[in-house]
Protein backbone atom coordinates (compact mmCIF):
# COMPACT_ATOMS: atom_id res chain seq x y z
CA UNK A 1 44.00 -15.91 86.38
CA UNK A 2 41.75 -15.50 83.57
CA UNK A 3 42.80 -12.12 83.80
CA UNK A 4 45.88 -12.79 82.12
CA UNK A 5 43.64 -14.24 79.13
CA UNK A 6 41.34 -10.63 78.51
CA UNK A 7 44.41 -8.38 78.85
CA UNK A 8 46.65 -9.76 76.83
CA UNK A 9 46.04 -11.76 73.70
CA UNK A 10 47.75 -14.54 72.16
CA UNK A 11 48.59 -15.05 68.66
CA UNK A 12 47.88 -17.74 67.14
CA UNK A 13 49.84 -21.24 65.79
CA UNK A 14 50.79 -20.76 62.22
CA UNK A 15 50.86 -23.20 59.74
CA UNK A 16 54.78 -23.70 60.17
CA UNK A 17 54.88 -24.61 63.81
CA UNK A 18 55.41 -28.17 64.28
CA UNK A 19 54.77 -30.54 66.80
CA UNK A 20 57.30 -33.18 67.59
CA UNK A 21 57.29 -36.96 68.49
CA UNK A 22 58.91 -37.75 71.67
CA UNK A 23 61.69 -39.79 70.15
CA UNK A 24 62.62 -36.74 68.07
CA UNK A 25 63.25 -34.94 71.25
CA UNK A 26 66.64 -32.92 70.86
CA UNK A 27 68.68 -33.07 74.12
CA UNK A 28 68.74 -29.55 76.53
CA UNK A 29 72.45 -29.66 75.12
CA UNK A 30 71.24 -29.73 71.60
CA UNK A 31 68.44 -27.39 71.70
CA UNK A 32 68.87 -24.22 72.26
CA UNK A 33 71.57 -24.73 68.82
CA UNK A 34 70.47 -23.80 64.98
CA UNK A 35 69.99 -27.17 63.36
CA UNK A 36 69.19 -26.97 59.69
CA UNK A 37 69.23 -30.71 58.89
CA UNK A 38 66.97 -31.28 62.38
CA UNK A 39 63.90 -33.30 59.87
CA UNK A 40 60.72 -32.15 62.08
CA UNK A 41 57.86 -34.46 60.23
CA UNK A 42 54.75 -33.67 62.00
CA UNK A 43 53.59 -30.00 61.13
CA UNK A 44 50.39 -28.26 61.56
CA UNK A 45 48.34 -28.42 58.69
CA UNK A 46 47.95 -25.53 56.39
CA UNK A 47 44.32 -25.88 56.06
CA UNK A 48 43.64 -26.16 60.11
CA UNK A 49 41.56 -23.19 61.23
CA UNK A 50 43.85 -21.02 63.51
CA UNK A 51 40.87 -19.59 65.39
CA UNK A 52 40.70 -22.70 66.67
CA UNK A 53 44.43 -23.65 67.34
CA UNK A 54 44.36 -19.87 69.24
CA UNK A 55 41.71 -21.07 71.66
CA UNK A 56 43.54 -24.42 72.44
CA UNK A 57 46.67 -22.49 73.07
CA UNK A 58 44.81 -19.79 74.98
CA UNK A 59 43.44 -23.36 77.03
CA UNK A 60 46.72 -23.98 77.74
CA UNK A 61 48.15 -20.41 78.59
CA UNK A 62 45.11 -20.60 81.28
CA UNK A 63 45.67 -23.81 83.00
CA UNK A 64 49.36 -22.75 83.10
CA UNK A 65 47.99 -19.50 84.52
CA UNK A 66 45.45 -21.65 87.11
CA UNK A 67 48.21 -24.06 88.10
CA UNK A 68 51.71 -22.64 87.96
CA UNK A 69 51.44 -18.96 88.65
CA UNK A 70 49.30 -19.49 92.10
CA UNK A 71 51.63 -21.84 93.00
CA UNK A 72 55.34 -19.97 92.59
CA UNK A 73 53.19 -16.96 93.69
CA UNK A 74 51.65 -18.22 97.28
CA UNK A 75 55.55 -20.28 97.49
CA UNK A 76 56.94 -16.60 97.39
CA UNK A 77 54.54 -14.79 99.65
CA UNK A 78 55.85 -17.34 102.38
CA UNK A 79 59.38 -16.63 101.58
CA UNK A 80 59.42 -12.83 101.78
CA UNK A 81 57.19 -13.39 105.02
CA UNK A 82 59.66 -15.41 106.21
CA UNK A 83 62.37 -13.08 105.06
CA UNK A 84 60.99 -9.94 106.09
CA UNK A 85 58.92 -10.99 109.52
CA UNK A 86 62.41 -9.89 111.24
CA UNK A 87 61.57 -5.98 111.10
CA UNK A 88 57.95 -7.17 113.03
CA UNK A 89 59.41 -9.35 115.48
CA UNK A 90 61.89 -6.21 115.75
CA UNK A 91 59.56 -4.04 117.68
CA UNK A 92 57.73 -7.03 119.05
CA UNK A 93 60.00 -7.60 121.40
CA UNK A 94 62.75 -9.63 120.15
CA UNK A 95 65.12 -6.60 119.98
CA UNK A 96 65.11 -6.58 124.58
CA UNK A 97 64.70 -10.54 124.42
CA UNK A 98 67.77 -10.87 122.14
CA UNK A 99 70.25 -7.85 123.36
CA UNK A 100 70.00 -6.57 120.06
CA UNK A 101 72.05 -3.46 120.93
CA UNK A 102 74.62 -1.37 118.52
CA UNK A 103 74.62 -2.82 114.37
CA UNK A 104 73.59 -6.45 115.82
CA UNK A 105 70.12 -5.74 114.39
CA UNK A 106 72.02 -4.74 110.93
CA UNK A 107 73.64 -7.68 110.98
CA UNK A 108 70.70 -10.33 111.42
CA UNK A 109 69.49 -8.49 107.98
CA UNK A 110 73.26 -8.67 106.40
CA UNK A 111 73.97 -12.26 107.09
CA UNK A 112 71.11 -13.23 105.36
CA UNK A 113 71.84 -11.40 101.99
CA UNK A 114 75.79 -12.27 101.98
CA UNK A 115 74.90 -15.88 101.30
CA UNK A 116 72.10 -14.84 99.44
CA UNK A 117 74.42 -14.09 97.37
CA UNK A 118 76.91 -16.65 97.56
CA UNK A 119 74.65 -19.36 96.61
CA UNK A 120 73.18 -17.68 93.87
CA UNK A 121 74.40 -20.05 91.16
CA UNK A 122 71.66 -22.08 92.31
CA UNK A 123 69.41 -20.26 89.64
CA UNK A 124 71.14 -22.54 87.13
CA UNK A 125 69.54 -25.87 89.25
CA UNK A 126 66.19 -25.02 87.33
CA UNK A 127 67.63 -25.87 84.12
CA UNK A 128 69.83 -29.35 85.33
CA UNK A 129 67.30 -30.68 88.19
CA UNK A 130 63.30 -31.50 87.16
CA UNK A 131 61.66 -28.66 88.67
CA UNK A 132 59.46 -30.38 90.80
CA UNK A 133 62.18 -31.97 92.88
CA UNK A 134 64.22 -28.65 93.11
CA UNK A 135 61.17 -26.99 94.44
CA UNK A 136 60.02 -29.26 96.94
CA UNK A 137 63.87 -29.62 98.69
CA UNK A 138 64.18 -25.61 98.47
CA UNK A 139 60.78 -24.60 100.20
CA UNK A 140 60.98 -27.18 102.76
CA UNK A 141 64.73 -26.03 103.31
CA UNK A 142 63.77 -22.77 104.26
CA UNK A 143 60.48 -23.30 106.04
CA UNK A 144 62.16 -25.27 108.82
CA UNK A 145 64.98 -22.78 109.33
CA UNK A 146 61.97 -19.84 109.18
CA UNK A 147 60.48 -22.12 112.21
CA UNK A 148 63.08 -22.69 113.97
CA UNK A 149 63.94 -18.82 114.45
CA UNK A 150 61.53 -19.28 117.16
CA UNK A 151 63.02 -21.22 119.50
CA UNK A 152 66.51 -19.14 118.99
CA UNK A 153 67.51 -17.77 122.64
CA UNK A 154 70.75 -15.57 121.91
CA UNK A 155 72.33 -13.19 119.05
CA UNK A 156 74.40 -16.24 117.53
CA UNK A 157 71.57 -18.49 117.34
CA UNK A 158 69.21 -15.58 115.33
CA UNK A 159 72.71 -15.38 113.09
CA UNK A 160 72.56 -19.37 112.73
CA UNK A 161 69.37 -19.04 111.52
CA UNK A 162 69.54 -16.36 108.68
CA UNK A 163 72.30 -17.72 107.78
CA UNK A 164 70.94 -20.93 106.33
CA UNK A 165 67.73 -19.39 105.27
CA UNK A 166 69.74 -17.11 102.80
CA UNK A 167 71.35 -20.41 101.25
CA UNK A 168 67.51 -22.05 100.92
CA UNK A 169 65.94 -19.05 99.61
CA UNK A 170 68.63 -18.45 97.11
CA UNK A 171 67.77 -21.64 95.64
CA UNK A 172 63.94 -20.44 94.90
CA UNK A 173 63.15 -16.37 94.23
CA UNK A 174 65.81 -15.63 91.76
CA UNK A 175 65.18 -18.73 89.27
CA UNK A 176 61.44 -18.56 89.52
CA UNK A 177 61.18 -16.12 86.72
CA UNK A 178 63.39 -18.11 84.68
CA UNK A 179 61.78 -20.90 85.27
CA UNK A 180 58.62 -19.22 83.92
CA UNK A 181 60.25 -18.75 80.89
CA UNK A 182 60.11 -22.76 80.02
CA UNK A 183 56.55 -22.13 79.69
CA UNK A 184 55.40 -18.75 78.58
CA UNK A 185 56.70 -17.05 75.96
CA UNK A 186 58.68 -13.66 75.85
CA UNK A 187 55.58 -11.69 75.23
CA UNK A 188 53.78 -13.60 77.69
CA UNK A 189 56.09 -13.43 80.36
CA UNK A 190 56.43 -9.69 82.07
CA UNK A 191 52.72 -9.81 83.44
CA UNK A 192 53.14 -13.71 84.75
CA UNK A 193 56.69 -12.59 86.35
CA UNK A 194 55.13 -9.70 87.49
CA UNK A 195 52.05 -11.28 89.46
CA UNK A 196 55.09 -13.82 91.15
CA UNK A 197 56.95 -10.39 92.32
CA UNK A 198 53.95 -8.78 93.31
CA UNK A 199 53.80 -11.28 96.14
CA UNK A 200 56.71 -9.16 97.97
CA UNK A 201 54.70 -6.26 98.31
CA UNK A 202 51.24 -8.57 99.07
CA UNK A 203 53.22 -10.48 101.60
CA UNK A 204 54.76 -6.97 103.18
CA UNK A 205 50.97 -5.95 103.13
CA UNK A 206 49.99 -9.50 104.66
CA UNK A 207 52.88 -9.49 107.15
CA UNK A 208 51.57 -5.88 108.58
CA UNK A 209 47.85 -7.18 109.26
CA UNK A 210 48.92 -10.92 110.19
CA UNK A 211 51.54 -8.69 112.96
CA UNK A 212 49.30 -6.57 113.84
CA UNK A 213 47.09 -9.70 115.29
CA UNK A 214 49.48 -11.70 116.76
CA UNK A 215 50.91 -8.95 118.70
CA UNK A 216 47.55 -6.84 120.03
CA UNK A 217 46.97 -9.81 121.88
CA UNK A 218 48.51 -11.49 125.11
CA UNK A 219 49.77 -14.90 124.29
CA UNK A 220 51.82 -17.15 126.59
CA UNK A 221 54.56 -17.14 123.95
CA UNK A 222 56.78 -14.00 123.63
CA UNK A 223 55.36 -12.45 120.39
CA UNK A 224 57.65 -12.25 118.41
CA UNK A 225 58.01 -15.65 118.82
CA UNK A 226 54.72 -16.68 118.10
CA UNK A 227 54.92 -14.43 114.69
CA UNK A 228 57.60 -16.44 113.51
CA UNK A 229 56.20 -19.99 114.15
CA UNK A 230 52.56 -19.17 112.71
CA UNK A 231 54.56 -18.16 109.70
CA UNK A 232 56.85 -20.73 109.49
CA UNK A 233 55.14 -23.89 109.68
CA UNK A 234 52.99 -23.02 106.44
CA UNK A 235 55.88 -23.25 104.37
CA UNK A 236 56.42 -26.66 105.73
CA UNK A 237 53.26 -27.55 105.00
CA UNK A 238 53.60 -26.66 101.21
CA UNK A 239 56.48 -28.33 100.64
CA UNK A 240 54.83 -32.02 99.67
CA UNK A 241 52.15 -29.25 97.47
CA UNK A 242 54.92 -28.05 95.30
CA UNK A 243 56.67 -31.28 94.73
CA UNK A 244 53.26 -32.57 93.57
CA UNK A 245 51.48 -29.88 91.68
CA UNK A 246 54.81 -28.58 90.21
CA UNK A 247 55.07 -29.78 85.99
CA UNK A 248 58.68 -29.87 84.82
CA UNK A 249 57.75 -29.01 81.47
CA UNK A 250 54.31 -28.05 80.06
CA UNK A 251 54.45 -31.34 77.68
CA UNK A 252 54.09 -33.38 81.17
CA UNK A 253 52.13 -31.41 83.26
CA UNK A 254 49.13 -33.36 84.65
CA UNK A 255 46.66 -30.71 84.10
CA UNK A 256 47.11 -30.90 80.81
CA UNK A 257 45.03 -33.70 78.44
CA UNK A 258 46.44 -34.84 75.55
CA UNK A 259 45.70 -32.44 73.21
CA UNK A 260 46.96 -29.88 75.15
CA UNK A 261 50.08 -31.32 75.71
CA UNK A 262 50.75 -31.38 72.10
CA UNK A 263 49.68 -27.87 71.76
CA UNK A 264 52.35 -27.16 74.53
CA UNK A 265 54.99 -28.96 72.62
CA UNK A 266 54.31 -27.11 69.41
CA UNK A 267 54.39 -23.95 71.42
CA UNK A 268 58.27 -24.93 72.82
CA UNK A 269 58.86 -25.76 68.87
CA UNK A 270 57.60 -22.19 68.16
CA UNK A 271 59.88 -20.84 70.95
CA UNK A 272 63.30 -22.47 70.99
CA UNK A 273 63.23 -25.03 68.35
CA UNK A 274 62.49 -27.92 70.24
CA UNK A 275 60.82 -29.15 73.21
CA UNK A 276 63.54 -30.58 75.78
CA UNK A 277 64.55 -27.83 77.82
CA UNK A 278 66.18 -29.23 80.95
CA UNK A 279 69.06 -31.47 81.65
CA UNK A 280 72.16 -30.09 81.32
CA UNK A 281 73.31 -26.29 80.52
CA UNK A 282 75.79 -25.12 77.52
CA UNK A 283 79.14 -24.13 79.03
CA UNK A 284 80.23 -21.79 76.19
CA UNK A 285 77.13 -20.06 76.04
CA UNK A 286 77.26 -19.16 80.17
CA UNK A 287 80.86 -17.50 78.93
CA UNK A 288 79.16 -15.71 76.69
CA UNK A 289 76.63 -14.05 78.65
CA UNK A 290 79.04 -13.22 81.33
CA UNK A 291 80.82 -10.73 78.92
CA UNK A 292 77.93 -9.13 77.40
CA UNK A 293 77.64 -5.81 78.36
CA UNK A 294 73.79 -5.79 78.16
CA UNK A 295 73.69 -8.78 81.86
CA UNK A 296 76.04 -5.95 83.68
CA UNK A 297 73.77 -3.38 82.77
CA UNK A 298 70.91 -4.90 84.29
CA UNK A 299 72.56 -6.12 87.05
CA UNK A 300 73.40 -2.65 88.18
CA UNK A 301 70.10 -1.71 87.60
CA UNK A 302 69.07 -3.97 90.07
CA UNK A 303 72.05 -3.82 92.34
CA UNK A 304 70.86 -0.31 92.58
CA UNK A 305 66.71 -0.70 92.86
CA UNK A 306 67.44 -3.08 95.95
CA UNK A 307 69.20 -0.79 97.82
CA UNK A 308 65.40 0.44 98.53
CA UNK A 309 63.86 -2.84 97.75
CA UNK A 310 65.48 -4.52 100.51
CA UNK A 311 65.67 -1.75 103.22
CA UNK A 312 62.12 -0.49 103.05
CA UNK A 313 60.03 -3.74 104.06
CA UNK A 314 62.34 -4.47 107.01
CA UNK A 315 63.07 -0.54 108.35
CA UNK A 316 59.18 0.68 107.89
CA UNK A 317 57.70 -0.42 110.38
CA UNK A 318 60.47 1.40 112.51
CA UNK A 319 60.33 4.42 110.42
CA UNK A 320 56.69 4.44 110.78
CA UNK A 321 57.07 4.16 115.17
CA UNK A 322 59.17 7.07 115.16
CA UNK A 323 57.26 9.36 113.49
CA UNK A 324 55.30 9.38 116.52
CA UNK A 325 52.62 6.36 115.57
CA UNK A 326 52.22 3.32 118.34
CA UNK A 327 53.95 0.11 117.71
CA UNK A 328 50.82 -1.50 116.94
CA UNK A 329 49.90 0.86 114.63
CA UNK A 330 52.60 1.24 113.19
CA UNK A 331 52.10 -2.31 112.18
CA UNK A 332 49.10 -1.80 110.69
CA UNK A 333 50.08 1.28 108.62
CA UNK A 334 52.86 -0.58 106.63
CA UNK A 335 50.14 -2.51 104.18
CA UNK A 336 48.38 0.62 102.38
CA UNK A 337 51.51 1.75 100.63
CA UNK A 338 52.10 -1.91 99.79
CA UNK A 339 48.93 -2.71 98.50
CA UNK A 340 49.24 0.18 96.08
CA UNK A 341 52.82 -1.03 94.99
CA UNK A 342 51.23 -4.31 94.64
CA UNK A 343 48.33 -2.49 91.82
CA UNK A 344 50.84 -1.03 90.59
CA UNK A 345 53.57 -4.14 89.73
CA UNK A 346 50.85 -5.78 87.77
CA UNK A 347 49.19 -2.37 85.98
CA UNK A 348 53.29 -1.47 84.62
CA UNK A 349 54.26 -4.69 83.03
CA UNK A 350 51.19 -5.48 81.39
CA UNK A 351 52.24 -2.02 80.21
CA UNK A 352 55.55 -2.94 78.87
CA UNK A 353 54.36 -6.04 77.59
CA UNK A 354 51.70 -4.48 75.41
CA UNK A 355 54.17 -1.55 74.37
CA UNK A 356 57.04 -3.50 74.31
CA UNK A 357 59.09 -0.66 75.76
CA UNK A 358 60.35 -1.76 79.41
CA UNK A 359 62.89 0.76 79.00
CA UNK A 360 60.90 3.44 79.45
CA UNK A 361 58.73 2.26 82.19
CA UNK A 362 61.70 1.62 84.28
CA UNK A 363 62.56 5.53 83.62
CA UNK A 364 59.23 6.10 84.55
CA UNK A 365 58.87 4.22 87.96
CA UNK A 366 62.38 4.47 89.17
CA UNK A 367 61.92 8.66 89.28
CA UNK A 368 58.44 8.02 91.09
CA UNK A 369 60.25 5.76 93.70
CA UNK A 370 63.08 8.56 93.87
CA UNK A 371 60.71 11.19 94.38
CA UNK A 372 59.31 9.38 97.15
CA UNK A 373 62.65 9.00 99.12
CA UNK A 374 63.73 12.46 98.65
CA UNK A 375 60.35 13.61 100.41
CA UNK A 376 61.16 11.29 103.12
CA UNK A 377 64.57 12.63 103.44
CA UNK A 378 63.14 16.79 103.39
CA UNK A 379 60.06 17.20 105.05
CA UNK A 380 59.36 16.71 108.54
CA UNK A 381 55.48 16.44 107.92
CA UNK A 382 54.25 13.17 108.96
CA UNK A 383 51.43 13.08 106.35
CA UNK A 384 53.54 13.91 103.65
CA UNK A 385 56.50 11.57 104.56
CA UNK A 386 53.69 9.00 104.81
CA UNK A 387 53.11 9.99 101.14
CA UNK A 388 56.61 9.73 100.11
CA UNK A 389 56.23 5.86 101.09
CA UNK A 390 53.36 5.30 99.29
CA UNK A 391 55.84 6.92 95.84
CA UNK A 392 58.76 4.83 97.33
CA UNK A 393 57.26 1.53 97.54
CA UNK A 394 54.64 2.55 94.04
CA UNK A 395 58.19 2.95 92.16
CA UNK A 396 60.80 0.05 93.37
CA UNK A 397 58.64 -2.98 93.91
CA UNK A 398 57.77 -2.58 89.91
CA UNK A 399 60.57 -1.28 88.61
CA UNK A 400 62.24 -4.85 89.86
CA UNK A 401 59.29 -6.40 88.22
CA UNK A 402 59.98 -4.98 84.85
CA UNK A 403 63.68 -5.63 84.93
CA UNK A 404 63.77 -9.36 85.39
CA UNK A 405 61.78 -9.84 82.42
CA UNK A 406 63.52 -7.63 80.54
CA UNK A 407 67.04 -9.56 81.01
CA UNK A 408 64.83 -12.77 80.10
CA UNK A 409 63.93 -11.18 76.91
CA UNK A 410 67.32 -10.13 75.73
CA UNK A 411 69.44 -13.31 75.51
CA UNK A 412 69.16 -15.53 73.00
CA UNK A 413 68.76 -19.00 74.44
CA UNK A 414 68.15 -20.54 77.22
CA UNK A 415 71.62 -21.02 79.42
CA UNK A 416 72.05 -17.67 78.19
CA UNK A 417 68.81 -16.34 80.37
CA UNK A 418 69.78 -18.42 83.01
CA UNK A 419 73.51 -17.28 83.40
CA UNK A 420 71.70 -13.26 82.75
CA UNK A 421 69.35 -14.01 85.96
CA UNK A 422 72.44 -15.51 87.74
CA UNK A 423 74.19 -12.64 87.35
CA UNK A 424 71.84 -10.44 88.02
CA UNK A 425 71.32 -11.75 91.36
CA UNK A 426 74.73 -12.45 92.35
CA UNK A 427 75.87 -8.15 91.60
CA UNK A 428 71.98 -6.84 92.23
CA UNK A 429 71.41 -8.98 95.46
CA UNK A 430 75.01 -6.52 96.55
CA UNK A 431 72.14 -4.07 96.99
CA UNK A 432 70.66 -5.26 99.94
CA UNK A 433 74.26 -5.05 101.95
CA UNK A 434 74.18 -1.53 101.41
CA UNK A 435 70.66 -1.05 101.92
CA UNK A 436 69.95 -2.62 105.16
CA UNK A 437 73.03 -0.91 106.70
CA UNK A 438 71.71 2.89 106.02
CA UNK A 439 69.10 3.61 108.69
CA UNK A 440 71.17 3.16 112.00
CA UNK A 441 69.14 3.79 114.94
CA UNK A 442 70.92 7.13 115.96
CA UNK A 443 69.48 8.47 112.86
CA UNK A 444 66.21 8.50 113.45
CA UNK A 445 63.59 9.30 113.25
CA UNK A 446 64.37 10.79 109.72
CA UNK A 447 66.60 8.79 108.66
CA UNK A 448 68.36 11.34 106.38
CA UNK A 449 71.65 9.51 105.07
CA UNK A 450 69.68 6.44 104.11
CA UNK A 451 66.60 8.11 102.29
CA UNK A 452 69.35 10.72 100.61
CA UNK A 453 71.34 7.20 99.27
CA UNK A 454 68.30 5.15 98.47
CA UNK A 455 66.93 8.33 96.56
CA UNK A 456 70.34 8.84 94.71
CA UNK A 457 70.48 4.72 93.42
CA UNK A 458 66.64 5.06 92.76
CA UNK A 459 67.59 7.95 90.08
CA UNK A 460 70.51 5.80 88.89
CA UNK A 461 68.38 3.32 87.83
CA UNK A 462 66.88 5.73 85.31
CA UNK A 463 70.29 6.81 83.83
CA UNK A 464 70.79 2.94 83.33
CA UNK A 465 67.89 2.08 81.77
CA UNK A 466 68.27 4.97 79.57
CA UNK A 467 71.77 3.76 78.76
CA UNK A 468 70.39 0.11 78.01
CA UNK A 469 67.34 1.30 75.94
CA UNK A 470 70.31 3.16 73.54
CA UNK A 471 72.47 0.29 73.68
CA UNK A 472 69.52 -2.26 72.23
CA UNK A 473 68.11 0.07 69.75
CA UNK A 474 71.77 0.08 68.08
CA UNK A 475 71.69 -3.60 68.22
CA UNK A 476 68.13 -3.50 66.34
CA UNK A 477 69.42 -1.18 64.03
CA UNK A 478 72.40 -3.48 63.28
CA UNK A 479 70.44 -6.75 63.13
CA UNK A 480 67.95 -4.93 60.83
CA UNK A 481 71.31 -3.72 58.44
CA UNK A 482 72.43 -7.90 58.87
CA UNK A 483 68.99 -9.34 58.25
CA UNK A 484 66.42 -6.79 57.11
CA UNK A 485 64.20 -5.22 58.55
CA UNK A 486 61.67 -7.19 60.90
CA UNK A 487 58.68 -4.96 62.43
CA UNK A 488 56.85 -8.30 63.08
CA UNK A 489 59.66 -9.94 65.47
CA UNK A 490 57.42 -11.04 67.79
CA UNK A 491 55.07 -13.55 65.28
CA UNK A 492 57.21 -13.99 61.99
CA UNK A 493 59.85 -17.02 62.29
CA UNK A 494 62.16 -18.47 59.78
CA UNK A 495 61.59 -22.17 58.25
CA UNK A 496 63.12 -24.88 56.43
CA UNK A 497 61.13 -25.58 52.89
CA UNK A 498 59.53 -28.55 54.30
CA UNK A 499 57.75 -26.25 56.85
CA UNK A 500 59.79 -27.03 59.33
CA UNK A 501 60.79 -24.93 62.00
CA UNK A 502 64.52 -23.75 61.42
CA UNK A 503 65.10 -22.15 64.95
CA UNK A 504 63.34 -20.94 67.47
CA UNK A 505 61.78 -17.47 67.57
CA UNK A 506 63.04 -16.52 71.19
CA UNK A 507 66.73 -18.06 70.14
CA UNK A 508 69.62 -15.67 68.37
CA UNK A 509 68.27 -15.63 64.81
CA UNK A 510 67.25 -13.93 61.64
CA UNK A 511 64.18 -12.94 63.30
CA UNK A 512 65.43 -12.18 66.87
CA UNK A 513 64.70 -8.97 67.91
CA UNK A 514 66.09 -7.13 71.65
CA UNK A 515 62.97 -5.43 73.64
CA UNK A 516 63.47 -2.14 74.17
């Protein structure tokens, strides 16, 4: 992780960013408000060098980045195994074992993502339940019902089973990168949300090579069987990890020392305006971002890029078998294109991060991924429909990379994000509905309809995030007419005469800025 620290710089503490006791604490109800009269005593020194206070925060950035990142990262390479492992098992055997004849296949996938869905409100747990508890009860949740898809013996019982695991995963990957949000700040935060996503296509990548193994051999177990305990039972297993390891907020993390922990609190100062972050959520304000116009737009955005994102993982390895490659390899053929997509999640939004222009990166990767389908839809060449995965997968993994952060960035406080990545989920995770019912098996082995659809929706993405990027340059353009001009919105913040901070530099304020 000390990647993070030599591509991307942090700035340092100024002389207004102040520190606060713990009995000034402002509730989660409280603190995402503008408080003028909030008296903030303790303040950082104007003659303290701020070489140094940049290397203690950059200490802190990279324990966060040792402790918390690995952690939500390895937690979410289990869960798309466990989510995705289904399209192995597939051509394992479990389709004959199972009578998995006509759409019954399509609906295993389905089931999954309609409560998925359902339960997505869960996102909003981060911000009421301490994180480490939420963590621990979802991962354990999910690893048991992964395990148990193992000893299913019928249709119904494989339905059971997705069933629940949709409700316990819904509860983890969607408020992960909001909960990285309590600790990094909004220019910190693409490339630390991006190395969590890149675990789908690592874990796609994984999942091909760990499949590949368990089925060349000739266990007693029916293989697909066997594939879905050995990746079951490590979740398990890492449920006690997370609810141990797991801080609730960066002031009371244990890998922090004392210093550190005060360097953390002045950072949540710097961000918000205050330190206590989770507790309770502001009603009003989850109103409020459910009619702005900038949450629908990048829900559709993401409604549309997991149309792909959800079909391709579970449908490649079949795609792959029938255009004339052996199930085995077939297996094995799935990780290149995913390893690339995997290069390429972290290479974009350390791009956008440093440019500041997400916007145009989405533009950018959504036409590569569209290009890719609309080769696998109109050549019959294996070697170049093998290329149009590697575009496909190179263009929709980080395009959903590069949106999440981006709705993160654009709302103004902190139920505000939350209720933005709520709603992104509940209309984007629509996607996958669509998406894993487009490649029925009397299609094949071309698959026309569903490359043609996921190609159109890739392109849509584009016109979206072209829309959006117009959309928040007006809004600058107004704030700037409102406030004056701020070229410096992500380091200048306003404050009280006293030195004080007045509110925080990620909240709705003089200084706020959208991210194009």
């Amino acid at each position: 992780m000390a990647l993070f620290n030599k591509i991307e710089g942090t700035p340092p503490p100024r002389a207004t960013d102040a520190v606060e006791s713990p009995s000034q604490f402002p509730s989660a109800l409280n603190s995402e408000k503008h408080h003028p009269d909030r008296n903030i005593k303790e303040t950082i020194p104007e003659t303290l060098n701020q070489h140094a206070n940049a290397d203690a925060e950059r200490r802190v950035i990279r324990k966060m980045d040792f402790h918390i990142v690995p952690l939500v990262t390895a937690l979410y390479i289990l869960a798309f195994l466990d989510r995705s492992n289904i399209g192995n098992a597939r051509i394992a055997g479990m389709s004959e074992d199972l009578h998995l004849g006509g759409n019954r296949y399509q609906w295993l996938l389905t089931i999954f993502y309609i409560t998925y869905i359902l339960f997505e409100w869960q996102t909003l747990m981060w911000k009421v339940v301490p994180s480490h508890m939420w963590l621990a009860f979802t991962v354990f949740g999910w690893g048991v019902i992964a395990t148990l898809q193992s000893a299913t013996s019928n249709w119904q019982g494989m339905m059971a089973c997705r069933f629940f695991m949709g409700i316990s995963e819904a509860g983890f990957g969607p408020g992960i990168p909001y909960l990285l949000s309590f600790f990094y700040l909004r220019h910190e935060l693409g490339v630390r949300i991006a190395v969590f996503l890149s675990a789908a296509p690592l874990a796609i990548t994984f999942s091909g090579a760990l499949a590949y193994g368990i089925t060349s051999g000739y266990p007693a177990l029916a293989k697909w069987r066997l594939l879905f305990l050995v990746e079951g039972l490590p979740t398990i297993c890492m449920a006690p990890v997370a609810y141990y390891f797991m801080p609730d907020t960066p002031d009371k993390a244990r890998f922090l020392n004392y210093e550190q922990k005060e360097t953390a609190k002045a950072r949540g100062v710097r961000q918000v305006g205050g330190v206590t972050r989770v507790g309770s959520v502001v009603w009003k304000e989850i109103g409020a971002a459910l009619l702005d116009l900038k949450c629908w737009f990048t829900a559709l955005m993401y409604f549309s890029c997991n149309v792909g994102f959800a079909s391709l993982p579970v449908f490649l390895p079949t795609i792959l078998k029938d255009m004339g490659f052996s199930s085995i390899d077939a297996q094995g053929l799935t990780a290149p294109p995913f390893f690339l997509s995997f290069l390429v999640t972290i290479f974009s939004t350390w791009v956008a991060d440093k440019t500041q222009q997400r916007g145009y990166t989405i533009m950018f990767l959504t036409c590569m991924g569209g290009t890719g389908y609309i080769l696998l839809a109109t050549v019959e060449t294996v070697g170049v429909r093998y290329f149009g995965v590697f575009l496909a997968a190179s263009g929709i993994f980080p395009s959903i990379a590069n949106i999440l952060p981006w709705v993160i960035n654009n709302q103004g406080s902190d139920t505000r994000r939350g209720t933005g990545i709520m709603l992104l989920n509940l209309i984007g995770q629509c996607g996958p509905l669509l998406g894993t019912n487009i490649f029925p098996g009397d299609e094949a082995p071309r698959y026309i309809k569903g490359m043609a659809i996921s190609a159109s929706f890739t392109f849509f993405t584009a016109v979206l995030a072209f829309g959006l990027r117009l959309l928040l340059a007006w809004e600058n353009q107004r704030l700037d007419k409102k406030f004056g001009t701020n070229m410096d919105q992500g380091v200048n913040q306003t404050v009280t005469k006293d030195g004080a901070m007045e509110v925080g530099e990620e909240n709705y304020g003089p200084t706020f800025r959208y991210i194009l």
